[in-house]
Every structure is written in C-alpha cells, then in structure tokens.
PDB file of N, CA and C in Angstrom:
ATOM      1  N   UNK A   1      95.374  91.719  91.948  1.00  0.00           N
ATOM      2  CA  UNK A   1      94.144  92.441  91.739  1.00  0.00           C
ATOM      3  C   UNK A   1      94.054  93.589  92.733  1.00  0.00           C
ATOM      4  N   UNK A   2      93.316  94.685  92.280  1.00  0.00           N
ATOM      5  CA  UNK A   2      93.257  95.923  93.540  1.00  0.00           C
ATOM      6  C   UNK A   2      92.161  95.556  94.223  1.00  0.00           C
ATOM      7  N   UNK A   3      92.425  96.008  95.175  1.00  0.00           N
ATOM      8  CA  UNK A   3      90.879  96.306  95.962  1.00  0.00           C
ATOM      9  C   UNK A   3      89.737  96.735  95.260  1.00  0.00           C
ATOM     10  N   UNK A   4      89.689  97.694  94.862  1.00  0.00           N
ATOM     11  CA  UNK A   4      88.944  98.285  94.356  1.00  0.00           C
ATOM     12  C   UNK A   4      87.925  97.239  93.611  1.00  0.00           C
ATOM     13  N   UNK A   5      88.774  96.633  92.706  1.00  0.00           N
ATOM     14  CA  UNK A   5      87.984  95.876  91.431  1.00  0.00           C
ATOM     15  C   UNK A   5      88.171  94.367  91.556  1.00  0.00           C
ATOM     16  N   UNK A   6      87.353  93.339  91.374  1.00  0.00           N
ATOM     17  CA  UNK A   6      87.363  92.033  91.141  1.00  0.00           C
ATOM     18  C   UNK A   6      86.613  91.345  90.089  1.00  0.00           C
ATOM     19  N   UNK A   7      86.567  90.405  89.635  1.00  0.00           N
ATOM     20  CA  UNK A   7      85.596  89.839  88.759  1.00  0.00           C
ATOM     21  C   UNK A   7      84.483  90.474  88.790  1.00  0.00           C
ATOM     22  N   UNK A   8      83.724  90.291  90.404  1.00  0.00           N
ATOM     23  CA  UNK A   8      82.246  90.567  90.312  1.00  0.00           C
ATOM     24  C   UNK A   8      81.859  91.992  89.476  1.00  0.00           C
ATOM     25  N   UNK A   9      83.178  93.015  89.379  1.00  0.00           N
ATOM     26  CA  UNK A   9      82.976  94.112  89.118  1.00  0.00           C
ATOM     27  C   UNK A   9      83.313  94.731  87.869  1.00  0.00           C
ATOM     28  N   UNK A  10      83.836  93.534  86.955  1.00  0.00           N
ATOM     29  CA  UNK A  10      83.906  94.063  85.160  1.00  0.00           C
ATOM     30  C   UNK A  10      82.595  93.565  84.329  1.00  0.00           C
ATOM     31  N   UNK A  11      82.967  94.185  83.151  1.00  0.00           N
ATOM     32  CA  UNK A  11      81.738  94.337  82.772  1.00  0.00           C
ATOM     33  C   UNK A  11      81.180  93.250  82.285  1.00  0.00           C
ATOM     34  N   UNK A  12      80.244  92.597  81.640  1.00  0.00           N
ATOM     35  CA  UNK A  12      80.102  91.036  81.359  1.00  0.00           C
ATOM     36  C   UNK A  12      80.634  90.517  80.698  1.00  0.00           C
ATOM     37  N   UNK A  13      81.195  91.673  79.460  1.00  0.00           N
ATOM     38  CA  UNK A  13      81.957  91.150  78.029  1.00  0.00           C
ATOM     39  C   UNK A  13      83.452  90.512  78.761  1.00  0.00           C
ATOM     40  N   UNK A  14      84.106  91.353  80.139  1.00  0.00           N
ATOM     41  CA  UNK A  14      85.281  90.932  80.658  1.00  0.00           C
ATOM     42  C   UNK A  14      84.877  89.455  80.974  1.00  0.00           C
ATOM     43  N   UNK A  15      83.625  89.434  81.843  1.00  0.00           N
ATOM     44  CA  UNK A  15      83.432  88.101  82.510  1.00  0.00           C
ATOM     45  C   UNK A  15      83.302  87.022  81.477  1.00  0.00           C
ATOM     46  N   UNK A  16      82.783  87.393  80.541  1.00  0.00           N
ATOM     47  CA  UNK A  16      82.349  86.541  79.784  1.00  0.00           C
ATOM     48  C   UNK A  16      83.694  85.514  79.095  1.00  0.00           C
ATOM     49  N   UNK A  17      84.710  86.648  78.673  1.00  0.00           N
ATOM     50  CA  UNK A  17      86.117  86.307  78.170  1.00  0.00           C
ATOM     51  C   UNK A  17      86.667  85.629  79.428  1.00  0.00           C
ATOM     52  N   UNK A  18      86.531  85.754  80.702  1.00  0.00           N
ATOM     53  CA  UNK A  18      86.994  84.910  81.633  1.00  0.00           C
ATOM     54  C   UNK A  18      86.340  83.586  81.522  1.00  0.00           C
ATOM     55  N   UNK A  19      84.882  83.474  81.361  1.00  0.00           N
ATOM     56  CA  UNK A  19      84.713  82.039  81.006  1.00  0.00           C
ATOM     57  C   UNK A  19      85.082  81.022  79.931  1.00  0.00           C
ATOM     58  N   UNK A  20      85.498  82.021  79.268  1.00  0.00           N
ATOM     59  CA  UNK A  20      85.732  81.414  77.809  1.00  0.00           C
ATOM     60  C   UNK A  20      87.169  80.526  78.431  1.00  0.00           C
ATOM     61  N   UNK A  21      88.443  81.755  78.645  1.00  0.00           N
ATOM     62  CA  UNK A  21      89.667  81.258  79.336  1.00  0.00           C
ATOM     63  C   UNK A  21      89.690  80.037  80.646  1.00  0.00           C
ATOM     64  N   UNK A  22      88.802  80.368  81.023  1.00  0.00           N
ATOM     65  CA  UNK A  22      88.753  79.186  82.003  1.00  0.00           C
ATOM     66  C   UNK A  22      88.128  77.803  81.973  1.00  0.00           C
ATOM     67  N   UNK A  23      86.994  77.679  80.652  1.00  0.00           N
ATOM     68  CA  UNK A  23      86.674  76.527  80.011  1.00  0.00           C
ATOM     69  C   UNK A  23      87.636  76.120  79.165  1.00  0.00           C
ATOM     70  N   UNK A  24      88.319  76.280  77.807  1.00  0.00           N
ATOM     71  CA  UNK A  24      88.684  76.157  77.424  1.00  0.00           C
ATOM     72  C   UNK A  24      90.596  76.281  77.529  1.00  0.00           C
ATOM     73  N   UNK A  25      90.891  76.848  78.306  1.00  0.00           N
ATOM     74  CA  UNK A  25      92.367  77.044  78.896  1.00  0.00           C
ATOM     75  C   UNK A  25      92.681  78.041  77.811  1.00  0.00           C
ATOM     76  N   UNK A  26      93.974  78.716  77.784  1.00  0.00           N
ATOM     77  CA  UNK A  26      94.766  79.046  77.082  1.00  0.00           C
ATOM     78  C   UNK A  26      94.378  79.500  75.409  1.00  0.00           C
ATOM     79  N   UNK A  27      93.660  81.015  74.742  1.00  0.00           N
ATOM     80  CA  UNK A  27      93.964  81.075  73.515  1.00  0.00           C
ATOM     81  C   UNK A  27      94.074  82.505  73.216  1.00  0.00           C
ATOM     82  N   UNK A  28      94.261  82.391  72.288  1.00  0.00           N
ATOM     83  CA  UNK A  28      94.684  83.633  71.244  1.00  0.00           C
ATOM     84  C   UNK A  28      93.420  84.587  71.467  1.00  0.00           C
ATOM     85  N   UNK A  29      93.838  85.749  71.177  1.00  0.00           N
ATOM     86  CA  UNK A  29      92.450  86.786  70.863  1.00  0.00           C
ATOM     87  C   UNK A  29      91.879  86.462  69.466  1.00  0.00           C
ATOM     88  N   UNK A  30      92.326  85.894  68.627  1.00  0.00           N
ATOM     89  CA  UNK A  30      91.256  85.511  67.456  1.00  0.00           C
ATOM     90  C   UNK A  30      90.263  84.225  67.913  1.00  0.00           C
ATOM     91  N   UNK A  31      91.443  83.508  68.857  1.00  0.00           N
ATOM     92  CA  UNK A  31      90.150  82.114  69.205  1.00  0.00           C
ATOM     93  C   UNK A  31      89.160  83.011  70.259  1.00  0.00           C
ATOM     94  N   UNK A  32      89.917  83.897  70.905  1.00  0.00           N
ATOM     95  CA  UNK A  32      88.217  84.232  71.807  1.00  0.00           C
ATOM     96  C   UNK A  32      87.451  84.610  71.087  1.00  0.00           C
ATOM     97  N   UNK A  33      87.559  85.435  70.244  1.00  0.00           N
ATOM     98  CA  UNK A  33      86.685  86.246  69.364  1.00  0.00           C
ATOM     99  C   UNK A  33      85.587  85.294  68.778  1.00  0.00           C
ATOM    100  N   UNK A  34      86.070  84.031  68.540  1.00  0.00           N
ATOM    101  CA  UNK A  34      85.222  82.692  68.017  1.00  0.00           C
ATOM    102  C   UNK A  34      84.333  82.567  69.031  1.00  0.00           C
ATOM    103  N   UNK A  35      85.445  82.092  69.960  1.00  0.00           N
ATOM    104  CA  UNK A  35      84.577  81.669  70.892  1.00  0.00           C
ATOM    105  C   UNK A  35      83.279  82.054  71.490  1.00  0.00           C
ATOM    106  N   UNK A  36      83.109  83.503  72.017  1.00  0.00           N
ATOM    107  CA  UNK A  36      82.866  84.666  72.462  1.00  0.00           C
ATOM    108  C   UNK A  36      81.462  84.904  71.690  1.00  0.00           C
ATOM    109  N   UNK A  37      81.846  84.993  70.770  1.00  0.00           N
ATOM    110  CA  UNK A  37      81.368  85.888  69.225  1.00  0.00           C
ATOM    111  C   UNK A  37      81.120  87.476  69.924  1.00  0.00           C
ATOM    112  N   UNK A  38      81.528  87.847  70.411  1.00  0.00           N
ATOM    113  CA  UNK A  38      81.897  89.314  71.009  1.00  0.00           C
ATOM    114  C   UNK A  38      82.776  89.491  69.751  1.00  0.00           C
ATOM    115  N   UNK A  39      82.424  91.022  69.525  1.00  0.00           N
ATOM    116  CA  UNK A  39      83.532  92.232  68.408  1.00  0.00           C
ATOM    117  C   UNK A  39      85.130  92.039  68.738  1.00  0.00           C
ATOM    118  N   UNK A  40      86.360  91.828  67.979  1.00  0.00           N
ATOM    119  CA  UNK A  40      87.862  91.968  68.310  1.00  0.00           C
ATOM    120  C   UNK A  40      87.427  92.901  69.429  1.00  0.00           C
ATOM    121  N   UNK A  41      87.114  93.964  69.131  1.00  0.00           N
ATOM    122  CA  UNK A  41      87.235  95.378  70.052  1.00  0.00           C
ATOM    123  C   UNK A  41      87.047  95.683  71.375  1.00  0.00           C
ATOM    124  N   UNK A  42      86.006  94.190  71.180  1.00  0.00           N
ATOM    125  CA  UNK A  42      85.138  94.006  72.639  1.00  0.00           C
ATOM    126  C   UNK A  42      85.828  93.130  73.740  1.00  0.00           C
ATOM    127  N   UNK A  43      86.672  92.194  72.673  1.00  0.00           N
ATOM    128  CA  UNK A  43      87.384  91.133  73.548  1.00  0.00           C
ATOM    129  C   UNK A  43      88.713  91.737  73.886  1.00  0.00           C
ATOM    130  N   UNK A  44      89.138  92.935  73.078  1.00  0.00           N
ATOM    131  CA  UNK A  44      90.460  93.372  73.418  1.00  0.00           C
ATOM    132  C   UNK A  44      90.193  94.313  74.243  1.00  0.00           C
ATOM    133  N   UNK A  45      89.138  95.050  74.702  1.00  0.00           N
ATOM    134  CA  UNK A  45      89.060  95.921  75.978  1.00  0.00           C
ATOM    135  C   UNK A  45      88.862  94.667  77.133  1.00  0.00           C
ATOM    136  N   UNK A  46      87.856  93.826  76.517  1.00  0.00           N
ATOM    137  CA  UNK A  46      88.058  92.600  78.189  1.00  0.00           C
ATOM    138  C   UNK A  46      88.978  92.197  78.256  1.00  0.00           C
ATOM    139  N   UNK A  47      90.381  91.857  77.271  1.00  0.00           N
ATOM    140  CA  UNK A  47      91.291  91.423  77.924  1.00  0.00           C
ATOM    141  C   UNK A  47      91.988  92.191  78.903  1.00  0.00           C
ATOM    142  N   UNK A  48      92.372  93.784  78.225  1.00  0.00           N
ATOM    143  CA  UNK A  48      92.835  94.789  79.052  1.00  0.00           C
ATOM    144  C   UNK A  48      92.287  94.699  80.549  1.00  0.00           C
ATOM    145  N   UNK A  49      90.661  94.901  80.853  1.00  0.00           N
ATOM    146  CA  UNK A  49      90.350  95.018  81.902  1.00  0.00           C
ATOM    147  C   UNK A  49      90.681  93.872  82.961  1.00  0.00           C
ATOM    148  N   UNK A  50      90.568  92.459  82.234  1.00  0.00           N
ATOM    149  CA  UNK A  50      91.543  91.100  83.244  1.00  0.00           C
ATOM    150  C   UNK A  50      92.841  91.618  83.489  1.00  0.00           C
ATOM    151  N   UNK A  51      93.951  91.836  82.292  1.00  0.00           N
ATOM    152  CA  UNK A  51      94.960  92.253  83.018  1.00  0.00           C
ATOM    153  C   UNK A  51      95.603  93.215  83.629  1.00  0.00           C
ATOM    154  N   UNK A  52      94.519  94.221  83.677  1.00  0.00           N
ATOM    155  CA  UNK A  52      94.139  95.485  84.992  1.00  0.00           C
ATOM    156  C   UNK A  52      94.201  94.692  86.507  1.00  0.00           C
ATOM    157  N   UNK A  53      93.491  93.812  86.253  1.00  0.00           N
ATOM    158  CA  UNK A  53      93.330  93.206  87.889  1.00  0.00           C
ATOM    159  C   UNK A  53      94.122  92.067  88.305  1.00  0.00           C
ATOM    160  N   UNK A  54      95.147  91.818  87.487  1.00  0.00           N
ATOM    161  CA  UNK A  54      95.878  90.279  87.132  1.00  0.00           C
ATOM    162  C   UNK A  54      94.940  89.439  87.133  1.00  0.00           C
ATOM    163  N   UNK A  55      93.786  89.066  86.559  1.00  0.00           N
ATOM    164  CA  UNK A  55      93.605  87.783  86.785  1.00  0.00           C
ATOM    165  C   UNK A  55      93.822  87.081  85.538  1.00  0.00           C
ATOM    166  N   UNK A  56      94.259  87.471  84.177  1.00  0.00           N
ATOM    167  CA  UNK A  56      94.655  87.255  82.749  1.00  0.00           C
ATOM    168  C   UNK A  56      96.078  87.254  82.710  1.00  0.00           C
ATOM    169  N   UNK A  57      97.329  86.221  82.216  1.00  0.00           N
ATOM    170  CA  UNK A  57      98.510  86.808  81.640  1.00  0.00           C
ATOM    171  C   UNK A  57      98.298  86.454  80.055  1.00  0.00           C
ATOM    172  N   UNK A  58      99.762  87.220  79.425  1.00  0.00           N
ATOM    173  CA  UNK A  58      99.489  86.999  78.095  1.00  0.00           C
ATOM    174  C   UNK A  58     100.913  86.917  77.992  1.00  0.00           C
ATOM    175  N   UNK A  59     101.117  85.673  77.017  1.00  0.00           N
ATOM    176  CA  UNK A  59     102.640  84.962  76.785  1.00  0.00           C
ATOM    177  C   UNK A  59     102.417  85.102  75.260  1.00  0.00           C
ATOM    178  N   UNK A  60     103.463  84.819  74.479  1.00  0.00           N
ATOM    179  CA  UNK A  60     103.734  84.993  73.157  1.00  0.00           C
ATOM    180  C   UNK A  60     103.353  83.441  73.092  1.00  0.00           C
ATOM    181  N   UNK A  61     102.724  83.435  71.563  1.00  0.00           N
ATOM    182  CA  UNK A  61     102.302  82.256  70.598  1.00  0.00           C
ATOM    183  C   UNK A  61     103.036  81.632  70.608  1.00  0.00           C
ATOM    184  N   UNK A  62     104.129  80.866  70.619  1.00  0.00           N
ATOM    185  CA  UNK A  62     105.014  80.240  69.816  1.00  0.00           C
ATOM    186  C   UNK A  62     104.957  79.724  68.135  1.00  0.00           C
ATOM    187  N   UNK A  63     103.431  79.377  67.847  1.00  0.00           N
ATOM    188  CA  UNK A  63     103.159  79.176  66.959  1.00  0.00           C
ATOM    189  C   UNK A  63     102.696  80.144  65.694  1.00  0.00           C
ATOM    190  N   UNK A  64     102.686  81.219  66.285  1.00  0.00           N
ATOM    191  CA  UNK A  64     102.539  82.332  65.530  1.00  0.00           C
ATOM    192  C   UNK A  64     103.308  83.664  66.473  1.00  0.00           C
ATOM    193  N   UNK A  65     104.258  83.880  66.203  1.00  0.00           N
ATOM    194  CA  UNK A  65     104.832  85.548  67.298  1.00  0.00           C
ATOM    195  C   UNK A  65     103.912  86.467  66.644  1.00  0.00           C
ATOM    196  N   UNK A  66     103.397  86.547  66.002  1.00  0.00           N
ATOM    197  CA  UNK A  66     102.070  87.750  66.032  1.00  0.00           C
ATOM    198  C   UNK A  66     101.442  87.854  66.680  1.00  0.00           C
ATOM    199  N   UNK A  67     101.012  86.402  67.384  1.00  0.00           N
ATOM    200  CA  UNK A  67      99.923  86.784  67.926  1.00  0.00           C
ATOM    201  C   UNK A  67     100.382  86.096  69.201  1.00  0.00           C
ATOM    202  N   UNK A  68      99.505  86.857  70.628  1.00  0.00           N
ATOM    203  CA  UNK A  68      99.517  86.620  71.946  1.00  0.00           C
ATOM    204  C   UNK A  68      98.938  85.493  72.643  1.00  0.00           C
ATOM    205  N   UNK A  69      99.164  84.268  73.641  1.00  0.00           N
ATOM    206  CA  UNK A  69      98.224  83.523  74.003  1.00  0.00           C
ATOM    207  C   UNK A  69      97.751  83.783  75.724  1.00  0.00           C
ATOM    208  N   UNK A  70      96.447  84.622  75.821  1.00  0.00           N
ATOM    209  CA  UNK A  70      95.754  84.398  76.947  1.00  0.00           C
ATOM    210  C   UNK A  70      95.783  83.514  77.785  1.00  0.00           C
ATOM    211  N   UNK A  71      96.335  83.265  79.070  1.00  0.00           N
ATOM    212  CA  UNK A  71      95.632  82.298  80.202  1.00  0.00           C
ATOM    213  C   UNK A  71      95.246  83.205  81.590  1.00  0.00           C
ATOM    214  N   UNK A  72      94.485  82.293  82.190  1.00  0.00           N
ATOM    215  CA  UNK A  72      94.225  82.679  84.053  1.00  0.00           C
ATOM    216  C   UNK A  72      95.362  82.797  84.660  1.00  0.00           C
ATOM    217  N   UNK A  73      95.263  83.898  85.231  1.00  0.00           N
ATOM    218  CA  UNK A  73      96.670  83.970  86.091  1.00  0.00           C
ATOM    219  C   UNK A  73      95.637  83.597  87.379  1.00  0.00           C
ATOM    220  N   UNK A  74      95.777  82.063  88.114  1.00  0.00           N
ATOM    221  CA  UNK A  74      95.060  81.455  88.903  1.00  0.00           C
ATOM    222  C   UNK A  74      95.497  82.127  90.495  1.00  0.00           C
ATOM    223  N   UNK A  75      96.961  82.641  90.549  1.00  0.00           N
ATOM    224  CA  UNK A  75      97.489  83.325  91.878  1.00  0.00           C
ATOM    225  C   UNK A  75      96.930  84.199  92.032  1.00  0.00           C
ATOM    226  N   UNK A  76      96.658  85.016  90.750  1.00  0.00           N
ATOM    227  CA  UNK A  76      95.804  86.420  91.006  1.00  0.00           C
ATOM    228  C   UNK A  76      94.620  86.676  91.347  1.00  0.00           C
ATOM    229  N   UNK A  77      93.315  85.774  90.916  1.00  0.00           N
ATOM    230  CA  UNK A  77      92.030  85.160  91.042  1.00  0.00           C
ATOM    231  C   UNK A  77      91.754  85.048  92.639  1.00  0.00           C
ATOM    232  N   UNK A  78      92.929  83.676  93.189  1.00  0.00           N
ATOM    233  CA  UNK A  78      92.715  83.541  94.623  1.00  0.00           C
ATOM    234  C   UNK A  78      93.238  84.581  95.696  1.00  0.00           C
ATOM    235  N   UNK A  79      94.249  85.587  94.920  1.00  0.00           N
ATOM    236  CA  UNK A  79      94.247  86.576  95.767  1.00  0.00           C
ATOM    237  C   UNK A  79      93.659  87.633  96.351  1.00  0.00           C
ATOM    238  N   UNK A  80      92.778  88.339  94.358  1.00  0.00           N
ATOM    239  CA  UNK A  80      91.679  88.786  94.860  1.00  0.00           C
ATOM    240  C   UNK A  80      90.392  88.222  95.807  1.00  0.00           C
ATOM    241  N   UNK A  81      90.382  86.952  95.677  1.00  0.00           N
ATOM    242  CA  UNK A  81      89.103  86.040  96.135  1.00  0.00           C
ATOM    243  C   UNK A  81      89.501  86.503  98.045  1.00  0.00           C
ATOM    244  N   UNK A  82      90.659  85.935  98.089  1.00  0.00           N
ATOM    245  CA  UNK A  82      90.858  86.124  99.678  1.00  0.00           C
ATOM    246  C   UNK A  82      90.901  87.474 100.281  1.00  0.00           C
ATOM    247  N   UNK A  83      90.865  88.456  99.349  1.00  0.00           N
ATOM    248  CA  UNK A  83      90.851  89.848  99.211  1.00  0.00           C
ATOM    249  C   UNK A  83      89.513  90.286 100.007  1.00  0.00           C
ATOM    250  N   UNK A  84      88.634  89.839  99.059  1.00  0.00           N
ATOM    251  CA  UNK A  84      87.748  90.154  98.678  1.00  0.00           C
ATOM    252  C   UNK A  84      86.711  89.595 100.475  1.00  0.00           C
ATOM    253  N   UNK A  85      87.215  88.195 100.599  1.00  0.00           N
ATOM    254  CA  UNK A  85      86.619  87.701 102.006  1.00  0.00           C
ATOM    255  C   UNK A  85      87.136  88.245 103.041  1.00  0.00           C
ATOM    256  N   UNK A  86      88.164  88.849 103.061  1.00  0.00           N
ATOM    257  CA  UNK A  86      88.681  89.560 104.103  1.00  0.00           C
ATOM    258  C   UNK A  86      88.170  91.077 104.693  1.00  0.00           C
ATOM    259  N   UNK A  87      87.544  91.343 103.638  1.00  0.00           N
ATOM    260  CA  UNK A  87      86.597  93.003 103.301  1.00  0.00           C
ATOM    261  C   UNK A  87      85.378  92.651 104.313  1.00  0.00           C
ATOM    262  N   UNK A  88      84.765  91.332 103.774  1.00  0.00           N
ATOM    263  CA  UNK A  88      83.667  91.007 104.575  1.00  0.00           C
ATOM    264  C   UNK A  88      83.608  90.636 105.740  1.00  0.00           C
TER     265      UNK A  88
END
C-alpha cells in the first residue's frame, strides 16, 4: 500500500467491497456484485482502487477462466496498518 492511501481513504463503494471480501473470503466480481448490490461498474472501480493499494489480489477462477477470483491480500492490509501507526 502507498503512503499516501489506505482503507480509511477509498471511497465507501471500495470499503464496502472490502467487507464483502473479508466476510465472505474469496469471490468473483459477479458474486460481489450480489453481494454488494453495488453497479458491475461500481464494484469494478472498487476493485481497481484495492488493488491500487495491494490490499485485494486477483487469481484466475479455476472454475470458470473467464472470470477472476478476488481475495485480501492480508500482508498488504498489515503493512499499510503498520504504515499507517508509524505516521502517528
């Protein structure tokens, strides 16, 4: 994650897709979109903006190669986190 930016600092639709990923573990951009009920459009700029800061990776489906599966990149999270306490 940069300095600059951390969780506290995307927009809610990002945060929001982070809760989704972190309750539920691991899914596709059609399951967030369920999940969410946020627009494709909305969940595919929050994904971008997670993996702006690493705290999102995205691995291939196995079950479908069309489509991508979302998780927490949890190294990235605590890095910004310790980042972030170190500022203060």
């Amino acid at each position: 994650m940069t300095d600059e930016e951390d969780l506290g600092d995307l927009p809610p639709s990002a945060k929001l897709v982070f809760k989704v990923l972190e309750y539920n573990g691991g899914q596709t951009q059609k399951e967030i979109v369920q999940e969410s009920m946020l627009s494709a459009r909305t969940v595919r700029y929050a994904l971008e903006r997670l993996q702006e800061i690493d705290a999102v990776t995205e691995d291939v489906y196995f079950a479908d190669a069309r489509q991508s599966i979302y998780e927490i990149n949890y190294d990235g999270v605590a890095e910004a986190e310790a980042d972030a306490q170190a500022v203060e």
